[in-house]
N, C-alpha and C. Protein backbone atom coordinates (compact mmCIF):
# COMPACT_ATOMS: atom_id res chain seq x y z
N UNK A 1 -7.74 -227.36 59.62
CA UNK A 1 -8.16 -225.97 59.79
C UNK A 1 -7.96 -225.19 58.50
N UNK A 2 -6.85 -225.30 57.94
CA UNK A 2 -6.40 -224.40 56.44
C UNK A 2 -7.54 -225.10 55.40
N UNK A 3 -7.94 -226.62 55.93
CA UNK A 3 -8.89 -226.63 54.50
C UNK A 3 -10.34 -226.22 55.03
N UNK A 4 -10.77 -225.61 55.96
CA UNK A 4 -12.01 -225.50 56.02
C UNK A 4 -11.89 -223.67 55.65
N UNK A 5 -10.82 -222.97 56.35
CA UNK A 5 -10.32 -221.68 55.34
C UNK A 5 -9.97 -221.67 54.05
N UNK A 6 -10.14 -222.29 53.33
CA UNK A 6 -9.83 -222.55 51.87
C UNK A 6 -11.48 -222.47 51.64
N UNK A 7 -11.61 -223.83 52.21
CA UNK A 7 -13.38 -223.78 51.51
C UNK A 7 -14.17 -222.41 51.51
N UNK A 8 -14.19 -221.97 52.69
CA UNK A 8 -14.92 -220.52 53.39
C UNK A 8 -14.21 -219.74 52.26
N UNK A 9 -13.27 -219.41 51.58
CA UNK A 9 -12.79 -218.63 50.86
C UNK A 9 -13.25 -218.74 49.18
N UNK A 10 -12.96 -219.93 48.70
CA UNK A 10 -13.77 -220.35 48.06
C UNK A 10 -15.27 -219.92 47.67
N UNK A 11 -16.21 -220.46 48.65
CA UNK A 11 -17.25 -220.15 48.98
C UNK A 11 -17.97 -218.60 48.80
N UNK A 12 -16.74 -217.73 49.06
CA UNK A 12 -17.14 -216.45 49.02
C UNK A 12 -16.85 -216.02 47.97
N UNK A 13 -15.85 -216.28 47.50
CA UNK A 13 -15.75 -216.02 46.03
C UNK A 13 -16.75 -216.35 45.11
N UNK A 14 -17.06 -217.57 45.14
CA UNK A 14 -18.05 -218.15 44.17
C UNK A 14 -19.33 -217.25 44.45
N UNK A 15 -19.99 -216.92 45.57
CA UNK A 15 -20.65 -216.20 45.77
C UNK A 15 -20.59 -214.85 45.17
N UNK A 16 -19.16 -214.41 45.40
CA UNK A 16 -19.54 -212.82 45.14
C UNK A 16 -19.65 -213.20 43.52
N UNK A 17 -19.03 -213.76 42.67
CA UNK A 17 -18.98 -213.74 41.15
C UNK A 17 -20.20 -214.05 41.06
N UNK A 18 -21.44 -214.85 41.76
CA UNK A 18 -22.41 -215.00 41.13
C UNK A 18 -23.43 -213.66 41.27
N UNK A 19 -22.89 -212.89 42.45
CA UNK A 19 -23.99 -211.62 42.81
C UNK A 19 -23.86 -210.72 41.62
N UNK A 20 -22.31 -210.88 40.94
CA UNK A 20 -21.78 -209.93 40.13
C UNK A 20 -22.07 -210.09 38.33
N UNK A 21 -23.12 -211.00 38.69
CA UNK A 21 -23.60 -211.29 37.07
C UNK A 21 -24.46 -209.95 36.53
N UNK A 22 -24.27 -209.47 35.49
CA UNK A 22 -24.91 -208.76 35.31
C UNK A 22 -26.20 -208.64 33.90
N UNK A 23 -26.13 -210.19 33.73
CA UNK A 23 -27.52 -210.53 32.58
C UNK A 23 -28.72 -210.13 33.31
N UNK A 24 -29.65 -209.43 32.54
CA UNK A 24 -31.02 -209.01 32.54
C UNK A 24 -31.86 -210.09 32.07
N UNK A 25 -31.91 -211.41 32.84
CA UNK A 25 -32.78 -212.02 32.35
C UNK A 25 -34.67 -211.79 31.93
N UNK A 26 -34.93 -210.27 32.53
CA UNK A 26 -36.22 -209.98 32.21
C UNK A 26 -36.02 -209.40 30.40
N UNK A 27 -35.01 -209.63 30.23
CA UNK A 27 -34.82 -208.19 28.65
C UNK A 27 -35.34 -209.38 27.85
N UNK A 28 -36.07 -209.02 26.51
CA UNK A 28 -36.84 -209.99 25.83
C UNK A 28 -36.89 -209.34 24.39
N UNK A 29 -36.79 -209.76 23.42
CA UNK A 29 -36.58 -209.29 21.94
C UNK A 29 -37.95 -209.63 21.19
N UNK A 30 -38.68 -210.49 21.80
CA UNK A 30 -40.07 -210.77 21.48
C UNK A 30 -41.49 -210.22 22.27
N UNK A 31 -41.96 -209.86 21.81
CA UNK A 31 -43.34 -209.81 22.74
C UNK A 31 -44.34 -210.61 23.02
N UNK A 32 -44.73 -211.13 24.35
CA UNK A 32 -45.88 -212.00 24.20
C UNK A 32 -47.20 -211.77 24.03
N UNK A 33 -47.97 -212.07 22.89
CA UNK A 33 -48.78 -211.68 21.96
C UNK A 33 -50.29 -211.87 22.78
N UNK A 34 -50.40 -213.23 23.37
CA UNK A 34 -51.08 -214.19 24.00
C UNK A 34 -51.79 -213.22 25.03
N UNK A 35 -50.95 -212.35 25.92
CA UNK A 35 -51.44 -211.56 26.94
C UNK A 35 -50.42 -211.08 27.34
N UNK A 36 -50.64 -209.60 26.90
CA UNK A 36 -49.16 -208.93 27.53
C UNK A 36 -49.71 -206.93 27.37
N UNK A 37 -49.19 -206.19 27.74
CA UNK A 37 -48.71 -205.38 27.46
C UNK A 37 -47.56 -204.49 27.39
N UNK A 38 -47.41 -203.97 25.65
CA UNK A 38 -46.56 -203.26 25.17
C UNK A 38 -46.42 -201.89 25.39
N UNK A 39 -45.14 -201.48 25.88
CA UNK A 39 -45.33 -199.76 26.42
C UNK A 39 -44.09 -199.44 25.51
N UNK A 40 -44.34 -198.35 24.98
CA UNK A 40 -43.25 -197.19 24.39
C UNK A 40 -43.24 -196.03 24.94
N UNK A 41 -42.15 -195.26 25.39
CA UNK A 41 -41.84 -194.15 26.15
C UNK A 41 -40.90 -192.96 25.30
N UNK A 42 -41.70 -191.97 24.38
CA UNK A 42 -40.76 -191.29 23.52
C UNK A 42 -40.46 -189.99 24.03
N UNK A 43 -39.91 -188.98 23.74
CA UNK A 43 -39.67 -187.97 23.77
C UNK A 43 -39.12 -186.76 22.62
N UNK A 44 -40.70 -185.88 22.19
CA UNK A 44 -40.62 -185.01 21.27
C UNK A 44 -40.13 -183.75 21.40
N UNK A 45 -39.11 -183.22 20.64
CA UNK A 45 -39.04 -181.54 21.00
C UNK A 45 -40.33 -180.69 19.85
N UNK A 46 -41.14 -179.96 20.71
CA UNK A 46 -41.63 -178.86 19.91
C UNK A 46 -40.96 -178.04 19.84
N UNK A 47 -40.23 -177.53 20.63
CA UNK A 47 -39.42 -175.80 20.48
C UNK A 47 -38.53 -175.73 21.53
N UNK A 48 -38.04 -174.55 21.67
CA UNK A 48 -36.80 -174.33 22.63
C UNK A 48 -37.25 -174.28 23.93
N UNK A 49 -38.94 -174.36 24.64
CA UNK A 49 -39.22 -174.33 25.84
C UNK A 49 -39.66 -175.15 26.09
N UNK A 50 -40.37 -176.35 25.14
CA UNK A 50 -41.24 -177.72 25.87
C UNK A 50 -40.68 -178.30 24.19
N UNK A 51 -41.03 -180.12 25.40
CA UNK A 51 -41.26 -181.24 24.93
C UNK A 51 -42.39 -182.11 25.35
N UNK A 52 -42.59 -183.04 24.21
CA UNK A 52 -43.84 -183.47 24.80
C UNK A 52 -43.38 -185.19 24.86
N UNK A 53 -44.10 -185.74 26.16
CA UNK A 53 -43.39 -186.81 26.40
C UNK A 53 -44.73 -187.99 25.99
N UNK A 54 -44.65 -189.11 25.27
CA UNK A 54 -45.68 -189.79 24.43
C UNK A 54 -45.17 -190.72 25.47
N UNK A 55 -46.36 -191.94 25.95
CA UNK A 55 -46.32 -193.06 26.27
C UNK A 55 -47.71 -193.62 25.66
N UNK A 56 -47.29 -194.70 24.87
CA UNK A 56 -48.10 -195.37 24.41
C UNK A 56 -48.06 -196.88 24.85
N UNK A 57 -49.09 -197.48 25.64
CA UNK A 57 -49.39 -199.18 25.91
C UNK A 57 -50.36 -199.85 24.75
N UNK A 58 -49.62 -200.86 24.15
CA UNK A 58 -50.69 -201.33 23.48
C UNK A 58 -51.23 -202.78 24.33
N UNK A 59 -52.00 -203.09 23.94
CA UNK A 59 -52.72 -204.26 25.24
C UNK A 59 -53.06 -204.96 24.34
N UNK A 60 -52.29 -206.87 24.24
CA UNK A 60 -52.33 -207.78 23.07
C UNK A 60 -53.11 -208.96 24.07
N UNK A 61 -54.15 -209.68 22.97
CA UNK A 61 -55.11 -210.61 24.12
C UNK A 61 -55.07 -211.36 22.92
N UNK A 62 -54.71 -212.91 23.57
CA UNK A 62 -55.31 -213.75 22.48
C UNK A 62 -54.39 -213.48 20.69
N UNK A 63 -53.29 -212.84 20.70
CA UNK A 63 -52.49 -212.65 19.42
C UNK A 63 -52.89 -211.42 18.61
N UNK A 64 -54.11 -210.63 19.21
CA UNK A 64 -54.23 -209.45 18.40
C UNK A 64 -54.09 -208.28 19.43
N UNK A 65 -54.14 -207.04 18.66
CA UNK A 65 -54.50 -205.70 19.48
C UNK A 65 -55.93 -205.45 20.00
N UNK A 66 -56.14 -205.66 21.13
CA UNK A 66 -57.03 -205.22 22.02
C UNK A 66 -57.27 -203.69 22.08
N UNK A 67 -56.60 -203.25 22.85
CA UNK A 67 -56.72 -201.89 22.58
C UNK A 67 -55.09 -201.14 22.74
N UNK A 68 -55.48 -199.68 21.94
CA UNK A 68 -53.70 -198.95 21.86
C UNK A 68 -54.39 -197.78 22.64
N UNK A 69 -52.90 -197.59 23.99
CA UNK A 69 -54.07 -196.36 24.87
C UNK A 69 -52.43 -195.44 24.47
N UNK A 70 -52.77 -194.10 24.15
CA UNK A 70 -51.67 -193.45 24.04
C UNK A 70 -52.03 -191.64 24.86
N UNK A 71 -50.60 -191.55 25.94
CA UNK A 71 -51.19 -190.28 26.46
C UNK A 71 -49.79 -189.40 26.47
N UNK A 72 -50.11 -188.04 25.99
CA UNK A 72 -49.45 -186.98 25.75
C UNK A 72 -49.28 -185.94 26.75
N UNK A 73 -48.17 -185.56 27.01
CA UNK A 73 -47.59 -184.44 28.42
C UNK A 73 -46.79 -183.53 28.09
N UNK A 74 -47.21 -182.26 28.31
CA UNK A 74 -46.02 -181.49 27.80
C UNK A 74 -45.14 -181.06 28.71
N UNK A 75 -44.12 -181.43 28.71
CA UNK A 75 -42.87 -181.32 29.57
C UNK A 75 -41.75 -180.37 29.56
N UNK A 76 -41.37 -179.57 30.40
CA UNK A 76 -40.08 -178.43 29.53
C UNK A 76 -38.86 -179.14 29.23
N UNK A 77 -38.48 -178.13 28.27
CA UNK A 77 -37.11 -178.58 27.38
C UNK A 77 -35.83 -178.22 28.54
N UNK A 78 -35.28 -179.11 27.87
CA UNK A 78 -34.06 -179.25 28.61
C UNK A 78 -32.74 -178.06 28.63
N UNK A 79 -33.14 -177.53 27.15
CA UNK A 79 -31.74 -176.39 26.58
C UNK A 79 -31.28 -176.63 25.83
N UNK A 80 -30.52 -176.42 25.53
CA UNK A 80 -29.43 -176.83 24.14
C UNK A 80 -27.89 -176.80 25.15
N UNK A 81 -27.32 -177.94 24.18
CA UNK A 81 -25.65 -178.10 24.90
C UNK A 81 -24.80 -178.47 23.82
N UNK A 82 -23.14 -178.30 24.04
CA UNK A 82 -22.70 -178.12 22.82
C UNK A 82 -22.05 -180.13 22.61
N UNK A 83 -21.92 -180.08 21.40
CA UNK A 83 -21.56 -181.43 21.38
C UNK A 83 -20.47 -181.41 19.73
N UNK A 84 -19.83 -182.85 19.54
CA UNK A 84 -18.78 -182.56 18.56
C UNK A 84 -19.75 -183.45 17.40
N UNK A 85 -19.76 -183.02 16.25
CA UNK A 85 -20.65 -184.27 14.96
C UNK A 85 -19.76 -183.74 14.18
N UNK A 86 -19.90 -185.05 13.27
CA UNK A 86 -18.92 -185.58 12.21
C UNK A 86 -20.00 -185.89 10.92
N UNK A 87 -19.41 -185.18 9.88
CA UNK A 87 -20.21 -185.11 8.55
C UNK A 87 -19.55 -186.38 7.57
N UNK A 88 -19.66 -186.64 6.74
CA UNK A 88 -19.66 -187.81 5.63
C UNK A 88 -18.30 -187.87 5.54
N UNK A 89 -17.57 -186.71 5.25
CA UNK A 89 -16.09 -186.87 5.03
C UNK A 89 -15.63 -187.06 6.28
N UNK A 90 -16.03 -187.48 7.14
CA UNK A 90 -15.04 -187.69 8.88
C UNK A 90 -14.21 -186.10 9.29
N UNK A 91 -15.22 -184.79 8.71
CA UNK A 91 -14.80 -183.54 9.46
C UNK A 91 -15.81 -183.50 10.79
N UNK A 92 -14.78 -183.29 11.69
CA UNK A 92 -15.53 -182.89 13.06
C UNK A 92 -16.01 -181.46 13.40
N UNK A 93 -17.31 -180.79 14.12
CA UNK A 93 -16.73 -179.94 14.49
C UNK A 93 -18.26 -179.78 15.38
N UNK A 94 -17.62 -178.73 16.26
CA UNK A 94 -18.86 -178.16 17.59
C UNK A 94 -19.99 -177.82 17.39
N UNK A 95 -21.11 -178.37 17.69
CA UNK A 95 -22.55 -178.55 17.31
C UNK A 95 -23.56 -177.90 18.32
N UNK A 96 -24.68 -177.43 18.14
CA UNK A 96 -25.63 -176.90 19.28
C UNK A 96 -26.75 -177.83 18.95
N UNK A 97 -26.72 -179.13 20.26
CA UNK A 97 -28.19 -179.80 19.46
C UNK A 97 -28.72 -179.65 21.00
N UNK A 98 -30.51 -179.97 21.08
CA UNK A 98 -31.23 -179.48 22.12
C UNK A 98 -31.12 -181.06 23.11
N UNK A 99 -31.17 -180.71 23.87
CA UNK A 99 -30.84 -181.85 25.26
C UNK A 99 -31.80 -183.04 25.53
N UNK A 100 -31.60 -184.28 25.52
CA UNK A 100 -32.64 -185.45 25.42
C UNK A 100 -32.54 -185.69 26.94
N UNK A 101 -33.81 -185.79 27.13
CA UNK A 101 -34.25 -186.60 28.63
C UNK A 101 -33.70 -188.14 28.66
N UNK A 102 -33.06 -188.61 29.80
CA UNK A 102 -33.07 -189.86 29.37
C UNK A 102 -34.45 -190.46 30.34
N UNK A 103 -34.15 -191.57 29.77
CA UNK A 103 -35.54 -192.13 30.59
C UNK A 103 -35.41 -193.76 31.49
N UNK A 104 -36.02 -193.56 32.59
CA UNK A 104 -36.01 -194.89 33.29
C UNK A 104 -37.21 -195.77 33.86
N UNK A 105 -37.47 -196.92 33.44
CA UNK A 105 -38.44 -197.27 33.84
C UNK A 105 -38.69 -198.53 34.93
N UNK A 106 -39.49 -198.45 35.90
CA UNK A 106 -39.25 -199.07 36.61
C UNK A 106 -41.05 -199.85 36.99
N UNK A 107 -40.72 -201.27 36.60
CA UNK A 107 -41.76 -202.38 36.77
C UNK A 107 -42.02 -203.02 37.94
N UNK A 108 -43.04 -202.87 38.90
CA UNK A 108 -43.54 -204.02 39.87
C UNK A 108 -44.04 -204.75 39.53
């Protein structure tokens, strides 16, 4: 009985450590050239009330550029918030820089 509770224990363990992996095997440092498309997702400040948010896909067929589709949105700014920056000599001090969107993207 204690060794089939051992195993079951075991078992779950090994399990949970494998749920608990956290490699991104989709993340890729190369692009596939062959047939793929490439998306970039930036974010510009014009001024203290809008930003404009760029997404550009480029679409690769066969090892070249097919076509680059790029579309522009103007989005409001976030504000300004205070933050600490450090100049060349390692002096710190309280900064007003304008607020970055972060961004998330999500693939089916």
């Amino acid at each position: 009985m204690k060794k089939i509770q051992l195993l079951v224990t075991v078992l779950v363990i090994l399990c949970t450590a494998a749920a608990c992996d956290n490699r991104n095997e989709d993340l890729t440092n190369q692009v596939n050239h062959n047939g793929s498309v490439e998306t970039a997702v930036t974010v510009q400040h014009i001024d203290s009330l809008h930003d404009v948010l760029i997404t550009k896909h480029q679409v690769w067929v066969n090892g070249k550029t097919f076509k680059i589709l790029e579309y522009k949105d103007t989005i409001p700014a976030l504000g300004i918030e205070k933050t600490k920056a450090e100049n060349s000599n390692g002096d710190t001090q309280e900064v007003k820089v304008k607020k970055d969107y972060e961004i998330f993207i999500t693939v089916k």
